[in-house]
C-alpha atoms as a PDB file:
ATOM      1  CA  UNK A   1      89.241 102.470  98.172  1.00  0.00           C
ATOM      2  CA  UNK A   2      87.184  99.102  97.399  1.00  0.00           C
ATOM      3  CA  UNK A   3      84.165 101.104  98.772  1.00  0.00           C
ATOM      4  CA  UNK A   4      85.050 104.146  96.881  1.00  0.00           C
ATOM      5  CA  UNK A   5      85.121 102.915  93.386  1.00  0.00           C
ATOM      6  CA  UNK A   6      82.419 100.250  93.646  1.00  0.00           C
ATOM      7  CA  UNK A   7      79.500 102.331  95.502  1.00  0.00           C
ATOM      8  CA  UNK A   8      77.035 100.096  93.852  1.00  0.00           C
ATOM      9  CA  UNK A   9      78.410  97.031  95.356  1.00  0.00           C
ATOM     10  CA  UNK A  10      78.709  95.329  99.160  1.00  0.00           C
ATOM     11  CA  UNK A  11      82.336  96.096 100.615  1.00  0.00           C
ATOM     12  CA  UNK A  12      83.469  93.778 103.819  1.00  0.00           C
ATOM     13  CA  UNK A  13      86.616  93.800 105.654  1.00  0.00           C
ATOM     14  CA  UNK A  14      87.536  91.392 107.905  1.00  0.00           C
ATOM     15  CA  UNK A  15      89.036  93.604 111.074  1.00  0.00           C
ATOM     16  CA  UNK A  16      88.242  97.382 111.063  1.00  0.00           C
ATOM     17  CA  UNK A  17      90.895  97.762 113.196  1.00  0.00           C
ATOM     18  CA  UNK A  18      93.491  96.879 110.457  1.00  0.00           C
ATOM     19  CA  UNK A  19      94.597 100.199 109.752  1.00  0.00           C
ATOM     20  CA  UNK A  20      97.795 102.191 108.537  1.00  0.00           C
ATOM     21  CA  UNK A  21      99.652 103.736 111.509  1.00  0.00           C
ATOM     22  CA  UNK A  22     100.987 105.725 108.185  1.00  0.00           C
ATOM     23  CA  UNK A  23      97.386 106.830 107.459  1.00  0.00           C
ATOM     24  CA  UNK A  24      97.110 107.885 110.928  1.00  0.00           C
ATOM     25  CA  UNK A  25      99.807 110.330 110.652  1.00  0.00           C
ATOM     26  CA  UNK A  26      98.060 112.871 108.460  1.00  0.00           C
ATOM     27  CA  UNK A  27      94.746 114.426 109.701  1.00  0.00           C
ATOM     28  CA  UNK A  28      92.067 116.700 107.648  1.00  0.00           C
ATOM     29  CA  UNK A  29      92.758 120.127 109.836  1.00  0.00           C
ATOM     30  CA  UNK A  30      96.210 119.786 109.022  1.00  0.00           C
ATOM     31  CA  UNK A  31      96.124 119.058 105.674  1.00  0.00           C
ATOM     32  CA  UNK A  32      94.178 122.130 104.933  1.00  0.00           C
ATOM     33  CA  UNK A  33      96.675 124.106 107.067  1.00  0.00           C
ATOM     34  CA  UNK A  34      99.166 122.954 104.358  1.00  0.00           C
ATOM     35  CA  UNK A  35      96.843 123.366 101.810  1.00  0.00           C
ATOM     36  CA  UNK A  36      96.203 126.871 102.794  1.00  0.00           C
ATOM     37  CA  UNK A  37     100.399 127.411 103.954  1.00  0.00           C
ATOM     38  CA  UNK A  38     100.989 126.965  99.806  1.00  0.00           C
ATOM     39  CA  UNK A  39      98.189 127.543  97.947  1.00  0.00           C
ATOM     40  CA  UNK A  40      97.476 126.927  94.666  1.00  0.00           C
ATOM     41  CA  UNK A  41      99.920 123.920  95.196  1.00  0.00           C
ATOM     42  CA  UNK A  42      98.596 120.675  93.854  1.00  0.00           C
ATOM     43  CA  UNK A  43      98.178 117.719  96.707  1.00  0.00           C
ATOM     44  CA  UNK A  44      99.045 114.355  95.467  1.00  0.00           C
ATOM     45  CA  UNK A  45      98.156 112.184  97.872  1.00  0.00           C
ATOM     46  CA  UNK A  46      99.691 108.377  98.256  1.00  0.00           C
ATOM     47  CA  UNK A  47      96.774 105.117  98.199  1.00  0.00           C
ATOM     48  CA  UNK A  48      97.698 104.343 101.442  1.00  0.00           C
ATOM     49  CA  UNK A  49      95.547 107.373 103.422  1.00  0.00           C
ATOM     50  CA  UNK A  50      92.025 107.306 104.959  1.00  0.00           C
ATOM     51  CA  UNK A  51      88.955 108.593 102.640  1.00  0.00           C
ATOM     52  CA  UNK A  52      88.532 111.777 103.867  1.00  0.00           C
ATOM     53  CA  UNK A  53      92.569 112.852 103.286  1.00  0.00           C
ATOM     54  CA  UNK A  54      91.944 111.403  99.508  1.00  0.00           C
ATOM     55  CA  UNK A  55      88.456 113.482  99.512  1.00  0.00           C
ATOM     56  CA  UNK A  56      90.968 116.402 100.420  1.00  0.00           C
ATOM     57  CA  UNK A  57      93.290 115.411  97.616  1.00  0.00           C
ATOM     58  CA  UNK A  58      93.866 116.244  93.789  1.00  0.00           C
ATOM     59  CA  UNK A  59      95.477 113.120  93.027  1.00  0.00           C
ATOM     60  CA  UNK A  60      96.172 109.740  94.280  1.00  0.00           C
ATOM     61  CA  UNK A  61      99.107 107.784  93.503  1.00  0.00           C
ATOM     62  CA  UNK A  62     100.619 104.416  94.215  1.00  0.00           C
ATOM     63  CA  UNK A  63     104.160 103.369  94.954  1.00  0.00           C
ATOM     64  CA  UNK A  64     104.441 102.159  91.040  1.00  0.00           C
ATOM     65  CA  UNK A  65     102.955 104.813  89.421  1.00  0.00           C
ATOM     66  CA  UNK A  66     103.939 107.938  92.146  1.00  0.00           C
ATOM     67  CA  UNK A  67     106.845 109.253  89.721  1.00  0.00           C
ATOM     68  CA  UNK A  68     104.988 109.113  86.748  1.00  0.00           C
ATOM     69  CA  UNK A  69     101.862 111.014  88.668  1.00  0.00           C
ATOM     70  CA  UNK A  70     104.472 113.855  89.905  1.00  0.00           C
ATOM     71  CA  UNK A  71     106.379 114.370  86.393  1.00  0.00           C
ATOM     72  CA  UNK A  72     102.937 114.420  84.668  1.00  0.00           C
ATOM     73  CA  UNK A  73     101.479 117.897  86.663  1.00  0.00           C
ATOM     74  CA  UNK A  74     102.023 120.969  84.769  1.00  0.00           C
ATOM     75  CA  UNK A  75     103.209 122.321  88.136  1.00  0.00           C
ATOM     76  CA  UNK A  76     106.442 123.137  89.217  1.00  0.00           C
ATOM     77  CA  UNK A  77     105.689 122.692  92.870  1.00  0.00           C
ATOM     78  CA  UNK A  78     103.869 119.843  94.840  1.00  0.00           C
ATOM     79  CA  UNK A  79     102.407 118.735  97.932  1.00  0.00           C
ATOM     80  CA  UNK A  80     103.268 115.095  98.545  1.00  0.00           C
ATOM     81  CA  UNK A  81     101.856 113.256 101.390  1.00  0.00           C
ATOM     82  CA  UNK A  82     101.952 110.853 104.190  1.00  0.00           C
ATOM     83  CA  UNK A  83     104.731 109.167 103.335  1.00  0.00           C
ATOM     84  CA  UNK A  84     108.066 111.353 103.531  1.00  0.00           C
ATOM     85  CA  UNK A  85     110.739 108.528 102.326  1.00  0.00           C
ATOM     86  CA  UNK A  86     108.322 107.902  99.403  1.00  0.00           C
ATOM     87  CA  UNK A  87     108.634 111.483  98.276  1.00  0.00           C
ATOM     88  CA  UNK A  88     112.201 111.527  99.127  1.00  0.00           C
ATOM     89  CA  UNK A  89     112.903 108.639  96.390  1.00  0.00           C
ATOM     90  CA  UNK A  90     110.139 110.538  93.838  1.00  0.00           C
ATOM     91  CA  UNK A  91     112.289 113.825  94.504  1.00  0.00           C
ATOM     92  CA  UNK A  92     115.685 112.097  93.334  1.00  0.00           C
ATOM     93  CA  UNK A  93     113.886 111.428  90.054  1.00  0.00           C
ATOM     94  CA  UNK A  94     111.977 114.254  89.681  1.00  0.00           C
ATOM     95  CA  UNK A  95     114.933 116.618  90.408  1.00  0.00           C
ATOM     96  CA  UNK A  96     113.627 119.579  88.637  1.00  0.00           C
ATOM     97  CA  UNK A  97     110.402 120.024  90.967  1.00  0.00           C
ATOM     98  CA  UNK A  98     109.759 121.371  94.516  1.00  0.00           C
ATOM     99  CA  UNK A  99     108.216 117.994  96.266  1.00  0.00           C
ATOM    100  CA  UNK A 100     106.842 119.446  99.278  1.00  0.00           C
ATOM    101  CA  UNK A 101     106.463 116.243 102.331  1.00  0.00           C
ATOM    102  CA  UNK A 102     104.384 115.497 104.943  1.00  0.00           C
ATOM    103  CA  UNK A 103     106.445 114.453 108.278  1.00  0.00           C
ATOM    104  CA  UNK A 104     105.157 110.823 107.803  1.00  0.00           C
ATOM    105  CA  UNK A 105     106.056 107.670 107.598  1.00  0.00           C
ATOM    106  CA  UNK A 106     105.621 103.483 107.513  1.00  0.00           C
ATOM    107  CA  UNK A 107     107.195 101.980 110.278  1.00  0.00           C
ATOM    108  CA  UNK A 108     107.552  98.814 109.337  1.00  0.00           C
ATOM    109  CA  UNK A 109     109.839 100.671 106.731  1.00  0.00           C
ATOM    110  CA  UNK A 110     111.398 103.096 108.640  1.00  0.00           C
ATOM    111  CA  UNK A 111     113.035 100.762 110.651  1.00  0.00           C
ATOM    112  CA  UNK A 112     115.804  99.038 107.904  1.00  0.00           C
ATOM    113  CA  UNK A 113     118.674 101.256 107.749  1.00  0.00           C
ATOM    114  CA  UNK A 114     121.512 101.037 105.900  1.00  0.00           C
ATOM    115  CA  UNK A 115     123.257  98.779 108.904  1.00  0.00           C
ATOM    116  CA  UNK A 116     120.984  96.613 107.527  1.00  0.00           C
ATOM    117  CA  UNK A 117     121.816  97.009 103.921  1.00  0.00           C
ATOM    118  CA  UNK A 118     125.783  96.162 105.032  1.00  0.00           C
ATOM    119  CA  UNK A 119     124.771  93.445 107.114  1.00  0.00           C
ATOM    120  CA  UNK A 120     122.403  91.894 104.343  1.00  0.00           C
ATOM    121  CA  UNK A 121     125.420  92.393 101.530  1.00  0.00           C
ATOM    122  CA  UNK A 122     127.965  90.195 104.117  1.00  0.00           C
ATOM    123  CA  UNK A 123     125.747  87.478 105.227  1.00  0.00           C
ATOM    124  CA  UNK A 124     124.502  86.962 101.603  1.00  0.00           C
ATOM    125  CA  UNK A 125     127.609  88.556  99.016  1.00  0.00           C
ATOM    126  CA  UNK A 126     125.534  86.829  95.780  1.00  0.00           C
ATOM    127  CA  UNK A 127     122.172  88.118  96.357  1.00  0.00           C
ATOM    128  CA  UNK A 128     120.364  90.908  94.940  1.00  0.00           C
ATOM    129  CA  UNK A 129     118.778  93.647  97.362  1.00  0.00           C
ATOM    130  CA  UNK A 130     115.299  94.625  96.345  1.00  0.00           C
ATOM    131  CA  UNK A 131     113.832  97.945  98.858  1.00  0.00           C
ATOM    132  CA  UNK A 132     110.724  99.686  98.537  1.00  0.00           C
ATOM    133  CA  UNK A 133     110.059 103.439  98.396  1.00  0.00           C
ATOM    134  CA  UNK A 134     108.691 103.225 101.359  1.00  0.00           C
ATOM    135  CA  UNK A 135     112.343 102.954 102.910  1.00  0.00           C
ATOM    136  CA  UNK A 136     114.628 105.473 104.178  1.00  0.00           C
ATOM    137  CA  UNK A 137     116.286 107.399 100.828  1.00  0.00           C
ATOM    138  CA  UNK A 138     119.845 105.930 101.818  1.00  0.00           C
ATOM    139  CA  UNK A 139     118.307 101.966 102.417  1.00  0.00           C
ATOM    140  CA  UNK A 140     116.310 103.182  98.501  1.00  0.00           C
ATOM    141  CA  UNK A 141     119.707 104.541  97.335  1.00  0.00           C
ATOM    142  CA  UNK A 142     121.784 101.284  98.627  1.00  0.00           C
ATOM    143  CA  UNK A 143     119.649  98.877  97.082  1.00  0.00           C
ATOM    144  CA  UNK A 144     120.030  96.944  93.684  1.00  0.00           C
ATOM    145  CA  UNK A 145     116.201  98.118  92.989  1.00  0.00           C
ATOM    146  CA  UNK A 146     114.082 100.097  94.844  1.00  0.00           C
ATOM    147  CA  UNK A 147     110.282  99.195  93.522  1.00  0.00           C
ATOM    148  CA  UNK A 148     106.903  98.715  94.677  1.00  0.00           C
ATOM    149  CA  UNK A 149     105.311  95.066  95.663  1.00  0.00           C
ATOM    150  CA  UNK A 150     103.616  94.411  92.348  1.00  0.00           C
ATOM    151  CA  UNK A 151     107.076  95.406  90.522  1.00  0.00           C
ATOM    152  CA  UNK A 152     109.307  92.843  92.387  1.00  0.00           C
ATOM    153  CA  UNK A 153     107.951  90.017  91.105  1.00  0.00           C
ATOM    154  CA  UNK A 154     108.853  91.716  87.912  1.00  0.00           C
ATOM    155  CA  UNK A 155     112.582  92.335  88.784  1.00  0.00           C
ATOM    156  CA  UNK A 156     112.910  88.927  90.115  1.00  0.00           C
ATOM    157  CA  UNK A 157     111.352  87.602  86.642  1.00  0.00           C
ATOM    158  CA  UNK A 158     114.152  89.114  84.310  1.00  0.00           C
ATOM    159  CA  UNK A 159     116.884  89.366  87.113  1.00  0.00           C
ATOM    160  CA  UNK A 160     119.138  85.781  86.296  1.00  0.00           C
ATOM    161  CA  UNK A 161     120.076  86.098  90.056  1.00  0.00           C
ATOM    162  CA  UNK A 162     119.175  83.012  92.688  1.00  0.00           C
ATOM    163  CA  UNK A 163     119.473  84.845  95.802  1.00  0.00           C
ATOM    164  CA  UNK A 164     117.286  88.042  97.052  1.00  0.00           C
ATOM    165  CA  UNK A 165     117.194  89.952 100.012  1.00  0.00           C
ATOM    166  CA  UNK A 166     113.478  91.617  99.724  1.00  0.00           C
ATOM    167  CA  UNK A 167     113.650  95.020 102.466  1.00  0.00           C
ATOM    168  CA  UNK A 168     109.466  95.390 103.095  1.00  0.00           C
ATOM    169  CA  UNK A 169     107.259  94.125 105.009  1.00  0.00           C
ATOM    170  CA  UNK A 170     108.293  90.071 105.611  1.00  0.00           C
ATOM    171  CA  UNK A 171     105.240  88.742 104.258  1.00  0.00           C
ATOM    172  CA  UNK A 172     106.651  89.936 100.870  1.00  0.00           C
ATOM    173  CA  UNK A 173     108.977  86.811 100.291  1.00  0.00           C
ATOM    174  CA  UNK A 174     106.325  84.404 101.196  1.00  0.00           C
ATOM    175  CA  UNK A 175     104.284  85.635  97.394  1.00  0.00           C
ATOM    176  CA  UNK A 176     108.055  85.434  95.681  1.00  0.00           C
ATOM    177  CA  UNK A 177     108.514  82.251  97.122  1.00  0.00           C
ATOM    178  CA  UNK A 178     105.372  80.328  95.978  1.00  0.00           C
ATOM    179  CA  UNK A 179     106.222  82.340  92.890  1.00  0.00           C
ATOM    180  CA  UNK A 180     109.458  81.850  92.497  1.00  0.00           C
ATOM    181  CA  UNK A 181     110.239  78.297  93.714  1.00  0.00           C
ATOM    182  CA  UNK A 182     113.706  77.595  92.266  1.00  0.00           C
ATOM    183  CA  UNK A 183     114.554  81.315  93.801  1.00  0.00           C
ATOM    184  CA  UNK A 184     116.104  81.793  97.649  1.00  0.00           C
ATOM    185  CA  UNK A 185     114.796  85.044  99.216  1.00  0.00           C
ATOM    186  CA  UNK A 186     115.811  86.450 102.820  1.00  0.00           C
ATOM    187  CA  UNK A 187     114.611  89.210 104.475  1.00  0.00           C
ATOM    188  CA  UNK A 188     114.830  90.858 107.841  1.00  0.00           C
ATOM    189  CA  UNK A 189     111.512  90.527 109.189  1.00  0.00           C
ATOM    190  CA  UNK A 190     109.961  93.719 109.431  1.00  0.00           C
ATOM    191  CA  UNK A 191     106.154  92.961 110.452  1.00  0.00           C
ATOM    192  CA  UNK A 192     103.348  94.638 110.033  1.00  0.00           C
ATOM    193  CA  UNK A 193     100.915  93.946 112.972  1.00  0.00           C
ATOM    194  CA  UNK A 194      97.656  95.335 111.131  1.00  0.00           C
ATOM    195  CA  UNK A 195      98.372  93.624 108.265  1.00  0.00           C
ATOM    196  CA  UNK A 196      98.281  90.708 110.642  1.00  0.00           C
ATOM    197  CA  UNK A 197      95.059  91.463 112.030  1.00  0.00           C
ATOM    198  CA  UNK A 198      93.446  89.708 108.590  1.00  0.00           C
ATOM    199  CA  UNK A 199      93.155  86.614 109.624  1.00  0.00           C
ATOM    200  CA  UNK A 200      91.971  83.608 107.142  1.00  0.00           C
ATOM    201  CA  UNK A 201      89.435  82.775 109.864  1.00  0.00           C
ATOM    202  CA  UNK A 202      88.490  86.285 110.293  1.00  0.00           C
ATOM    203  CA  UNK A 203      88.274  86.473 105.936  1.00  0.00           C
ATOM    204  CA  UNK A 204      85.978  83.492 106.388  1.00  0.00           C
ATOM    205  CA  UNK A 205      83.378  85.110 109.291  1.00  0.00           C
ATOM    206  CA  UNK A 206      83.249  87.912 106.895  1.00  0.00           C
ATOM    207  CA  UNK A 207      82.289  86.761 103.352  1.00  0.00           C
ATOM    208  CA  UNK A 208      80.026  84.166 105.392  1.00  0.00           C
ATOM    209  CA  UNK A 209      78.223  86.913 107.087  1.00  0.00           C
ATOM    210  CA  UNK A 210      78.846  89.795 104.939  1.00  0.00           C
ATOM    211  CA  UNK A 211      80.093  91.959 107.516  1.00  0.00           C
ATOM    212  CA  UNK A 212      81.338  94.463 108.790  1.00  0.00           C
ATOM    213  CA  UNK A 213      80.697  96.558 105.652  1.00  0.00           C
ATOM    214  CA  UNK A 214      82.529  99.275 104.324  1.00  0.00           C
ATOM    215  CA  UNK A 215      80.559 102.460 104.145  1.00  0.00           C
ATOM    216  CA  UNK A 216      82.107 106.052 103.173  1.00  0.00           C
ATOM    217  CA  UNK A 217      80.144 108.996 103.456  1.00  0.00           C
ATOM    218  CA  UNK A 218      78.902 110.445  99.971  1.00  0.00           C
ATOM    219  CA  UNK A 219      80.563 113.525 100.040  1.00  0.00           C
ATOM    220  CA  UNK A 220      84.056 112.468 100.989  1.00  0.00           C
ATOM    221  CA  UNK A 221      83.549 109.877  98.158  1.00  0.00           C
ATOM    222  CA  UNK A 222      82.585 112.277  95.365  1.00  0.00           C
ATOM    223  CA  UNK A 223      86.245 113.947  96.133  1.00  0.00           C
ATOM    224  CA  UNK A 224      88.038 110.987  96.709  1.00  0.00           C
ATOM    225  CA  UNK A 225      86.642 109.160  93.671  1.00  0.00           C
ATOM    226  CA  UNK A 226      87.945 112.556  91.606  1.00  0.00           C
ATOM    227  CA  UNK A 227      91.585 112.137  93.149  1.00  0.00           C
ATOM    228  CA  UNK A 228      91.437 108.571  92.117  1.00  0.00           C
ATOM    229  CA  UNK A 229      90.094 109.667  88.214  1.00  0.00           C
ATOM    230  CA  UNK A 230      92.751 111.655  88.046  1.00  0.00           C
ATOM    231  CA  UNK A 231      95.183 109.081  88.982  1.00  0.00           C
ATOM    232  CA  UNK A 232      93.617 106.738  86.609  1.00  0.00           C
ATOM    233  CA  UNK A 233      93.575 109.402  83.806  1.00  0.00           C
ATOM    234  CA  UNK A 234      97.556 110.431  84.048  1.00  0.00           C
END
């Protein structure tokens, strides 16, 4: 995405091999088969996807700004993809569209049920459960607030509670911690393993020797920079 809408600059990455095993669930030939199984249908296509799905795209969205991208289409049916818990929890507040999924998900997310969501409530009766859309619908559904990263920090700003249980990846409570000193966050910890793959010595080999770099074909980044306009634009 870097690469995408900075063409004019020098994009590195520390591992290439830090993917999305979400990304990796949705391929070109089958989003077309979609495509072409509803068409006319308008694709709106989560950040978290590889170049050429966004290239195959009409709009991107974010876990913030996902509901806001679906209610704004004229369009009384739409194509939602990878992630099929994210369009679950945009469907339950969009009620009055068709949000057609893609069979994919997050792991890392998948994997906190609402067993979970009791267990969390028992061990810690004063604390506040924050889950992302990411989550299953019913861990979403159980939670005090179901919001993106960027919007947590938020909640946890104008929420006068001292204890949080934060359901994403574990990393999460390390920011809220450092930003949130006085605060005491628990999690269950849910790791992602590509995320992991950035190390801070791997971050230093790579803005020291300015690679690898980030290239994207010009083609699939004339569509995917129109997906992400039109994102920017709603």
């Amino acid at each position: 995405s870097a690469a995408i809408l900075n063409p004019e600059k020098k994009v590195v990455i520390p591992d290439p091999e830090s993917g999305c095993a979400m990304a990796d669930m949705i391929d070109v030939q089958g989003l077309r088969e979609m495509k072409a199984k509803y068409p006319g249908v308008p694709v709106v296509m989560y950040v978290n996807s590889t170049a050429e799905i966004k290239a195959e795209s009409d709009v991107l969205c974010t876990s913030a700004n996902a509901v806001k991208v679906v209610e704004a289409l004229p369009d009384k049916r739409v194509i939602c993809a990878p992630d099929k818990n994210l369009v679950a929890f945009i469907q339950s507040k969009v009620p009055d569209k068709e949000i057609i999924p893609w069979d994919g998900y997050c792991p890392i997310h998948q994997r906190l049920n609402l067993e979970y969501v009791e267990q969390a409530r028992k061990r810690h009766p004063k604390a506040k459960i924050i889950a992302h859309p990411e989550c299953p619908i019913e861990v979403s559904e159980a939670a005090d607030y179901c919001l993106s990263t960027s919007k947590m920090v938020e909640a946890v700003k104008n929420d006068p509670s001292e204890e949080f249980i934060v359901m994403t990846e574990c990393g999460m409570i390390k920011r809220l911690k450092q930003v949130f000193p006085d605060r005491k966050f628990y999690t269950l910890c849910s790791m992602c393993f590509d995320m992991k793959k950035n190390t801070l010595e791997k971050i230093r080999d790579c803005l020291i020797n300015e690679q690898p770099v980030v290239e994207v074909d010009a083609e699939v980044r004339e569509g995917a920079l129109r997906a992400f306009e039109r994102m920017f634009n709603t």
